[in-house]
Protein backbone atom coordinates (compact mmCIF):
# COMPACT_ATOMS: atom_id res chain seq x y z
CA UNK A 1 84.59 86.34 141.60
CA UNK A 2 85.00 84.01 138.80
CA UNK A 3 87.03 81.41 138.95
CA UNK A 4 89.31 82.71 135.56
CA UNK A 5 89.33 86.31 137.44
CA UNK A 6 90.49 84.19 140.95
CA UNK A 7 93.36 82.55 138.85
CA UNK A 8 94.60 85.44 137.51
CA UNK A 9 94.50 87.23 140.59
CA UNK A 10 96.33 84.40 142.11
CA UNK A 11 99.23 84.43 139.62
CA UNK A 12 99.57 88.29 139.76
CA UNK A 13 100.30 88.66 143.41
CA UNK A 14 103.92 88.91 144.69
CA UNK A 15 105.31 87.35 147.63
CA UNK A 16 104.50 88.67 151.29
CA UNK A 17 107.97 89.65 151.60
CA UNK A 18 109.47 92.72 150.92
CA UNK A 19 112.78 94.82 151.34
CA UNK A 20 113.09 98.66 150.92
CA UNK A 21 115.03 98.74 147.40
CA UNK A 22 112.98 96.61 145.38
CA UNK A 23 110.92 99.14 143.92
CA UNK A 24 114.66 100.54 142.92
CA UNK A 25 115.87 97.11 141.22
CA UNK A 26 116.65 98.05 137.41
CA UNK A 27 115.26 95.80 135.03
CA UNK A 28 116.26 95.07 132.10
CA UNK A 29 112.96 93.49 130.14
CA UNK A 30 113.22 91.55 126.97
CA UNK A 31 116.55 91.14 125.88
CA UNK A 32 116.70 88.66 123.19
CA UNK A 33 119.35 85.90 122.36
CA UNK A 34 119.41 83.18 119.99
CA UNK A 35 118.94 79.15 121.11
CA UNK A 36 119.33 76.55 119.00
CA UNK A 37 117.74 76.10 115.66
CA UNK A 38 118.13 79.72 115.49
CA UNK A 39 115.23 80.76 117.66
CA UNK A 40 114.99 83.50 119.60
CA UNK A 41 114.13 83.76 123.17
CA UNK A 42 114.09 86.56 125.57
CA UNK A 43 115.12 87.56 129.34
CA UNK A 44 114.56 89.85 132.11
CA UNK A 45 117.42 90.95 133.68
CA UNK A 46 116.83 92.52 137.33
CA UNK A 47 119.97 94.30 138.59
CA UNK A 48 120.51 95.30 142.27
CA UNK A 49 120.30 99.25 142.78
CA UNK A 50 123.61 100.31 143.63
CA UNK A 51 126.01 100.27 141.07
CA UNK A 52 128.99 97.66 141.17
CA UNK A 53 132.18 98.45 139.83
CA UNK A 54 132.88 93.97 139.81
CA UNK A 55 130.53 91.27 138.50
CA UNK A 56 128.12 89.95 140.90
CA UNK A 57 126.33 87.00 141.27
CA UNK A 58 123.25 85.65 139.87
CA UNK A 59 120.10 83.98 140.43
CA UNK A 60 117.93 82.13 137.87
CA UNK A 61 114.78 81.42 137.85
CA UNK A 62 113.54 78.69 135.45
CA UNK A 63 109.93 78.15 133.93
CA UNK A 64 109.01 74.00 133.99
CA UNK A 65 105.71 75.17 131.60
CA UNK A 66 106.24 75.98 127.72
CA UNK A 67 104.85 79.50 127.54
CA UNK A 68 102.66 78.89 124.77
CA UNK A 69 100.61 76.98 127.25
CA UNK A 70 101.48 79.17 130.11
CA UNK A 71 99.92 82.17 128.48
CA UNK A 72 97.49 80.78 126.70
CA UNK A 73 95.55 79.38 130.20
CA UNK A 74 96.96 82.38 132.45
CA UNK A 75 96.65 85.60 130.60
CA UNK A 76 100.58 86.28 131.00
CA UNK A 77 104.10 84.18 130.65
CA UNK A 78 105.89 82.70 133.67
CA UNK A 79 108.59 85.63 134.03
CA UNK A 80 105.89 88.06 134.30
CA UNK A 81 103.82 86.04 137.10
CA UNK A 82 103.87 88.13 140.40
CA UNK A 83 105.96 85.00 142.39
CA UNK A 84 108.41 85.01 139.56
CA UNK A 85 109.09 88.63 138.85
CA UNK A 86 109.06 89.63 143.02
CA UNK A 87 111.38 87.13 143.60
CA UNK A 88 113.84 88.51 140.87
CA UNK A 89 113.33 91.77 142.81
CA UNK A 90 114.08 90.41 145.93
CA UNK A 91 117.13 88.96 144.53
CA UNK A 92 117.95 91.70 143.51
CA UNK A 93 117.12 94.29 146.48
CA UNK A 94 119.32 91.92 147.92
CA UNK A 95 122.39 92.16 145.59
CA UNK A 96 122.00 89.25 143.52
CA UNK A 97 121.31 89.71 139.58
CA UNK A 98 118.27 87.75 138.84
CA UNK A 99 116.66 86.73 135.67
CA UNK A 100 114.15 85.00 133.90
CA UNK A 101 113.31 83.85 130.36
CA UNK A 102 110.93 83.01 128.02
CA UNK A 103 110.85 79.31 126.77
CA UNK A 104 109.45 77.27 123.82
CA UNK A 105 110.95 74.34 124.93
CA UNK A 106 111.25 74.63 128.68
CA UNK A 107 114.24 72.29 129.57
CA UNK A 108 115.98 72.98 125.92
CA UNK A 109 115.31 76.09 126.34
CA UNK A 110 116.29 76.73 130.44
CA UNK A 111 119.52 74.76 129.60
CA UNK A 112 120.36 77.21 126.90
CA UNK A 113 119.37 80.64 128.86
CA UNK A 114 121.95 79.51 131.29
CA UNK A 115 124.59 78.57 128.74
CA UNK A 116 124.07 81.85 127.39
CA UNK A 117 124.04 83.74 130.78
CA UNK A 118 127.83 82.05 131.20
CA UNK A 119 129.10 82.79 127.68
CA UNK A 120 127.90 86.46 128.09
CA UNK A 121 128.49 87.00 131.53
CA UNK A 122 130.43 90.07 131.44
CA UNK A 123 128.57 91.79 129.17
CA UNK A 124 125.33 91.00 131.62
CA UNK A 125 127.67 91.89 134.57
CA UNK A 126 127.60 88.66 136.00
CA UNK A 127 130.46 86.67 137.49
CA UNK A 128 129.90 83.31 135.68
CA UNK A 129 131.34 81.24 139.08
CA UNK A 130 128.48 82.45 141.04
CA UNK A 131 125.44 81.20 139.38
CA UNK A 132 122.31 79.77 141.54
CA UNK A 133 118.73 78.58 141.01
CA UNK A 134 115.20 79.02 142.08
CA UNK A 135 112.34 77.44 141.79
CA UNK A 136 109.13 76.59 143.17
CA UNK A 137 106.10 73.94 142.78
CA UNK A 138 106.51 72.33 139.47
CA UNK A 139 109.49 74.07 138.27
CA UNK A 140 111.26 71.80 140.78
CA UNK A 141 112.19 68.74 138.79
CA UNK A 142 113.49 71.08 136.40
CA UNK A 143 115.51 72.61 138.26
CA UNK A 144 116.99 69.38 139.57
CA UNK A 145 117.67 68.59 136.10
CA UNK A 146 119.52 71.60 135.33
CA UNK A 147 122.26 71.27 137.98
CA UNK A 148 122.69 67.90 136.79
CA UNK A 149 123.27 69.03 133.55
CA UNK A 150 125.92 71.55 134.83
CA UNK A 151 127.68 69.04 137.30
CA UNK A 152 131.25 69.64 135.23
CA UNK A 153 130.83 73.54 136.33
CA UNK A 154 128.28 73.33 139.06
CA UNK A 155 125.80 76.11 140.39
CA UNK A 156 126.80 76.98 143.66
CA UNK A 157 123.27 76.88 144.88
CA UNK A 158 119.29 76.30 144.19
CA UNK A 159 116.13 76.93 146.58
CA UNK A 160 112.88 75.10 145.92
CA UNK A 161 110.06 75.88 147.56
CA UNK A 162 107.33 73.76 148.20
CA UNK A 163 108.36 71.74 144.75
CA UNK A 164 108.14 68.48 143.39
CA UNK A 165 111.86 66.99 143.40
CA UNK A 166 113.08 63.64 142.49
CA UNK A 167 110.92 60.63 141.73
CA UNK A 168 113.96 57.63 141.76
CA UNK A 169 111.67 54.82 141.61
CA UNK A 170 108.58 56.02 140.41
CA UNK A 171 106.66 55.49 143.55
CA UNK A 172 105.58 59.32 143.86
CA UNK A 173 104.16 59.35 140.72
CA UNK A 174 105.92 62.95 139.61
CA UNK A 175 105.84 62.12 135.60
CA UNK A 176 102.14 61.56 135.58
CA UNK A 177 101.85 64.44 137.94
CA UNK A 178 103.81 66.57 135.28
CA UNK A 179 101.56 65.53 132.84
CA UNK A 180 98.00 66.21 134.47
CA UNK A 181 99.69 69.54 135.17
CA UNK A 182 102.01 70.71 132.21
CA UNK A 183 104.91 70.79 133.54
CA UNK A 184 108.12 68.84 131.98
CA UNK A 185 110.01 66.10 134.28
CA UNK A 186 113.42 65.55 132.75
CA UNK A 187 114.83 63.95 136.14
CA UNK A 188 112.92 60.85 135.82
CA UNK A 189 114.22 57.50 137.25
CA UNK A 190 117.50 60.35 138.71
CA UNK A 191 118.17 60.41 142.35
CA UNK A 192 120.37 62.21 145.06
CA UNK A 193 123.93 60.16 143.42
CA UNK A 194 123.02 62.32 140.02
CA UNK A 195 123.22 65.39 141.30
CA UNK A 196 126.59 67.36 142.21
CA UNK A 197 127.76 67.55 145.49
CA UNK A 198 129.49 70.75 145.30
CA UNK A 199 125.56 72.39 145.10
CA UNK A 200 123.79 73.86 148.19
CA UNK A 201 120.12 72.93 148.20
CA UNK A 202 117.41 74.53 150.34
CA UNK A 203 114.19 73.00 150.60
CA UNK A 204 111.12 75.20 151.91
CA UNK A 205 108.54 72.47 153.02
CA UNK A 206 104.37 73.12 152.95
CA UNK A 207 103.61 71.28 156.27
CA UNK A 208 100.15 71.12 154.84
CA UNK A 209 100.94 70.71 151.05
CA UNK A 210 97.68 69.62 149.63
CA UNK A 211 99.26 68.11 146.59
CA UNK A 212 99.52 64.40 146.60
CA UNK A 213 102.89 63.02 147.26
CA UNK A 214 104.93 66.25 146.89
CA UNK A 215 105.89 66.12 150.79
CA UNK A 216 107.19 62.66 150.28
CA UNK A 217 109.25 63.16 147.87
CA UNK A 218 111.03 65.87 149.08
CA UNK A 219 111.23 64.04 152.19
CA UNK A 220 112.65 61.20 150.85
CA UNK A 221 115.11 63.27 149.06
CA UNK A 222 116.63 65.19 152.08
CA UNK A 223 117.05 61.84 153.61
CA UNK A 224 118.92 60.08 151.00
CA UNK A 225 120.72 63.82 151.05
CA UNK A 226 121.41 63.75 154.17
CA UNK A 227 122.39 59.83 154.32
CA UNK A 228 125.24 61.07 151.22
CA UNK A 229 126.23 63.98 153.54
CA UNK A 230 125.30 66.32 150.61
CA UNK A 231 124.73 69.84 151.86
CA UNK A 232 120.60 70.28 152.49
CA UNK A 233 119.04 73.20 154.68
CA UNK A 234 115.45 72.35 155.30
CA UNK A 235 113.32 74.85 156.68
CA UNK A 236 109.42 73.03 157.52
CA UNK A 237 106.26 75.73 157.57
CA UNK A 238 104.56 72.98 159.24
CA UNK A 239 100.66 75.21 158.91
CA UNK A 240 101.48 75.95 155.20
CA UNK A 241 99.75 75.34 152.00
CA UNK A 242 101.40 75.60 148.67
CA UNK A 243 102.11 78.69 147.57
CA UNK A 244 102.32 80.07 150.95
CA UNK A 245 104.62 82.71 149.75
CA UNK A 246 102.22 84.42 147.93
CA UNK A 247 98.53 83.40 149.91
CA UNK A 248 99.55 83.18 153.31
CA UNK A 249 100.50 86.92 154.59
CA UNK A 250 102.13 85.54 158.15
CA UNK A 251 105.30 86.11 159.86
CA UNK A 252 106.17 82.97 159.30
CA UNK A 253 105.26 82.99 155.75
CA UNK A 254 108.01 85.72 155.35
CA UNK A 255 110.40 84.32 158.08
CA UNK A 256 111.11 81.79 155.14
CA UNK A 257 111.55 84.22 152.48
CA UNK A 258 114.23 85.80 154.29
CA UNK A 259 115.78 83.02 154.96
CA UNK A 260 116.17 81.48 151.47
CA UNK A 261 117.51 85.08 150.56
CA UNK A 262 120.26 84.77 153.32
CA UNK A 263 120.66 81.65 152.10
CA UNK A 264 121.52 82.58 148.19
CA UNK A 265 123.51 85.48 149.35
CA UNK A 266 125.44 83.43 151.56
CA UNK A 267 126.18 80.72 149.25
CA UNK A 268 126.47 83.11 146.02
CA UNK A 269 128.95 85.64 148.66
CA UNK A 270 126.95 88.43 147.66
CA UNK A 271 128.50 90.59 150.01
CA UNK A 272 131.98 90.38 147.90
CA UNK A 273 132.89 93.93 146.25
C-alpha cells in the first residue's frame, strides 16, 4: 500500500468504540451560516435518535487545520474524517447533539460556529447552557483557546485526547510544532490562570505518544491544574500511541472512549428530560 492510500485509510477509520444507536443518529449535513465578512461556512449537526420534547446539550468538535489545506493533502475536510464524524455519533448515540464545521480561518472561524450555535440554539435544539468541547492531537491548543475566549459564559466541559495543550513558557516548543504541522496555536505564552475554572477538563494521555514533547506538556498542565485545584480527570493509556482511538482495537483502547463519553454526559447532564 502506498503511503497516500495508507493516509487516507488512516483518516477514514472511526474509533474502536461503538454503541448500538449510532447507526440511528440523524444528521443533519451542511447547514450553512454566515461568519464574518459575510462568508459562509457550514455544519453537521448529529442529533441523538430519540426524539426530545426539551433542548439538549451539545458537543463541539473544532478543526485546528484550515480546510483548504486539510483537503487539499487528505482527500476530505476535518468534519468528514472517520475520528471526527464517529465521535459526533457517539455523542450523539449517547444523547448529546454534536457538531462540526467547516473553517477558512480555523480559530476565527471555530469562535464564530460556536457564537452561532448559542445565538441559534433553539432553532438547532440545543440548550445554549450546556455546551462542551472535543478535541484531539493538534486541535488541542485550539480548543484551549476557545474556552478562554468564552470564560464570561463558560463551556461546561472539553475532552482532549492525546493533544497538544498549553505551551506557558515556550519550553515545549508547541508554536513551531503547529507550524511543521498546520495546525494554528492561538494559546501561546497562556497557561492554567487563563483558562476558566468553572470548565471540566479531561485529558486522555498516550503513555507512548511518539510526538516530541506532547506528554510534557499535558503533564505539566494537569499539575499546575491540579496545584489551582481546577477540576482535571486524567485517564493514562500507559501502552498507547497517538491516535489510539482509531489504530489500537484493545479493550483498553475503548475503556477510554467510554469513559470520556460518561464524562461529557455527566458534566453536560445529559440524562435531564
Amino acid at each position: 500500500m502506498s503511503d497516500d492510500a495508507a493516509r487516507d485509510q488512516l483518516f477514514r477509520k472511526p474509533v474502536v468504540y461503538a454503541l448500538p444507536d449510532m447507526d440511528s443518529v440523524t444528521v443533519t449535513r451542511d447547514r450553512e451560516f454566515v461568519v464574518s465578512g459575510g462568508r459562509v461556512l457550514t455544519m453537521d449537526v448529529y442529533y441523538p435518535p430519540a426524539p426530545s420534547a426539551t433542548l439538549r446539550p451539545a458537543i463541539f468538535i473544532p478543526s485546528a487545520y484550515p480546510d483548504l489545506g486539510f483537503e487539499a493533502r487528505l482527500g476530505l475536510r476535518f468534519k468528514d474524517i472517520g475520528w471526527a464524524s464517529s465521535c459526533a455519533r457517539l455523542a450523539a448515540a449517547s444523547g448529546v447533539i454534536a457538531i462540526t464545521a467547516t473553517n477558512v480561518e480555523p480559530a476565527v472561524d471555530a469562535a464564530a460556529t460556536l457564537d452561532h450555535v448559542r445565538q441559534h440554539a433553539a432553532a438547532l435544539g440545543i440548550d445554549a447552557s450546556r455546551l462542551g468541547l472535543w478535541a484531539c492531537s493538534g486541535h488541542g491548543p485550539l480548543a484551549l483557546w476557545l474556552l478562554m475566549e468564552n470564560a464570561a459564559t463558560p463551556l461546561r466541559c472539553a475532552v482532549l485526547s492525546y493533544a497538544y495543550t498549553l505551551d506557558p513558557d515556550g519550553q515545549f516548543g508547541i508554536a513551531a510544532t503547529g507550524r511543521q504541522f498546520g495546525f494554528v496555536v492561538p494559546v501561546s505564552g497562556k497557561s492554567v490562570a487563563d483558562l476558566p475554572e468553572a470548565t471540566a477538563i479531561f485529558l486522555a494521555r498516550a503513555g507512548q505518544d511518539e510526538f516530541a514533547h506532547l506528554n510534557d506538556a499535558m503533564d505539566h498542565m494537569t499539575q499546575a491544574g491540579l496545584k489551582e485545584n481546577r477540576s482535571i480527570t486524567l485517564v493514562n493509556n500507559r501502552d498507547g500511541r497517538h491516535a489510539f482511538d482509531i489504530l489500537e482495537d484493545t479493550d483498553i483502547s475503548r475503556e477510554v472512549v467510554k469513559s470520556i463519553l460518561a464524562f461529557i454526559a455527566f458534566h453536560l447532564d445529559a440524562n435531564r428530560r
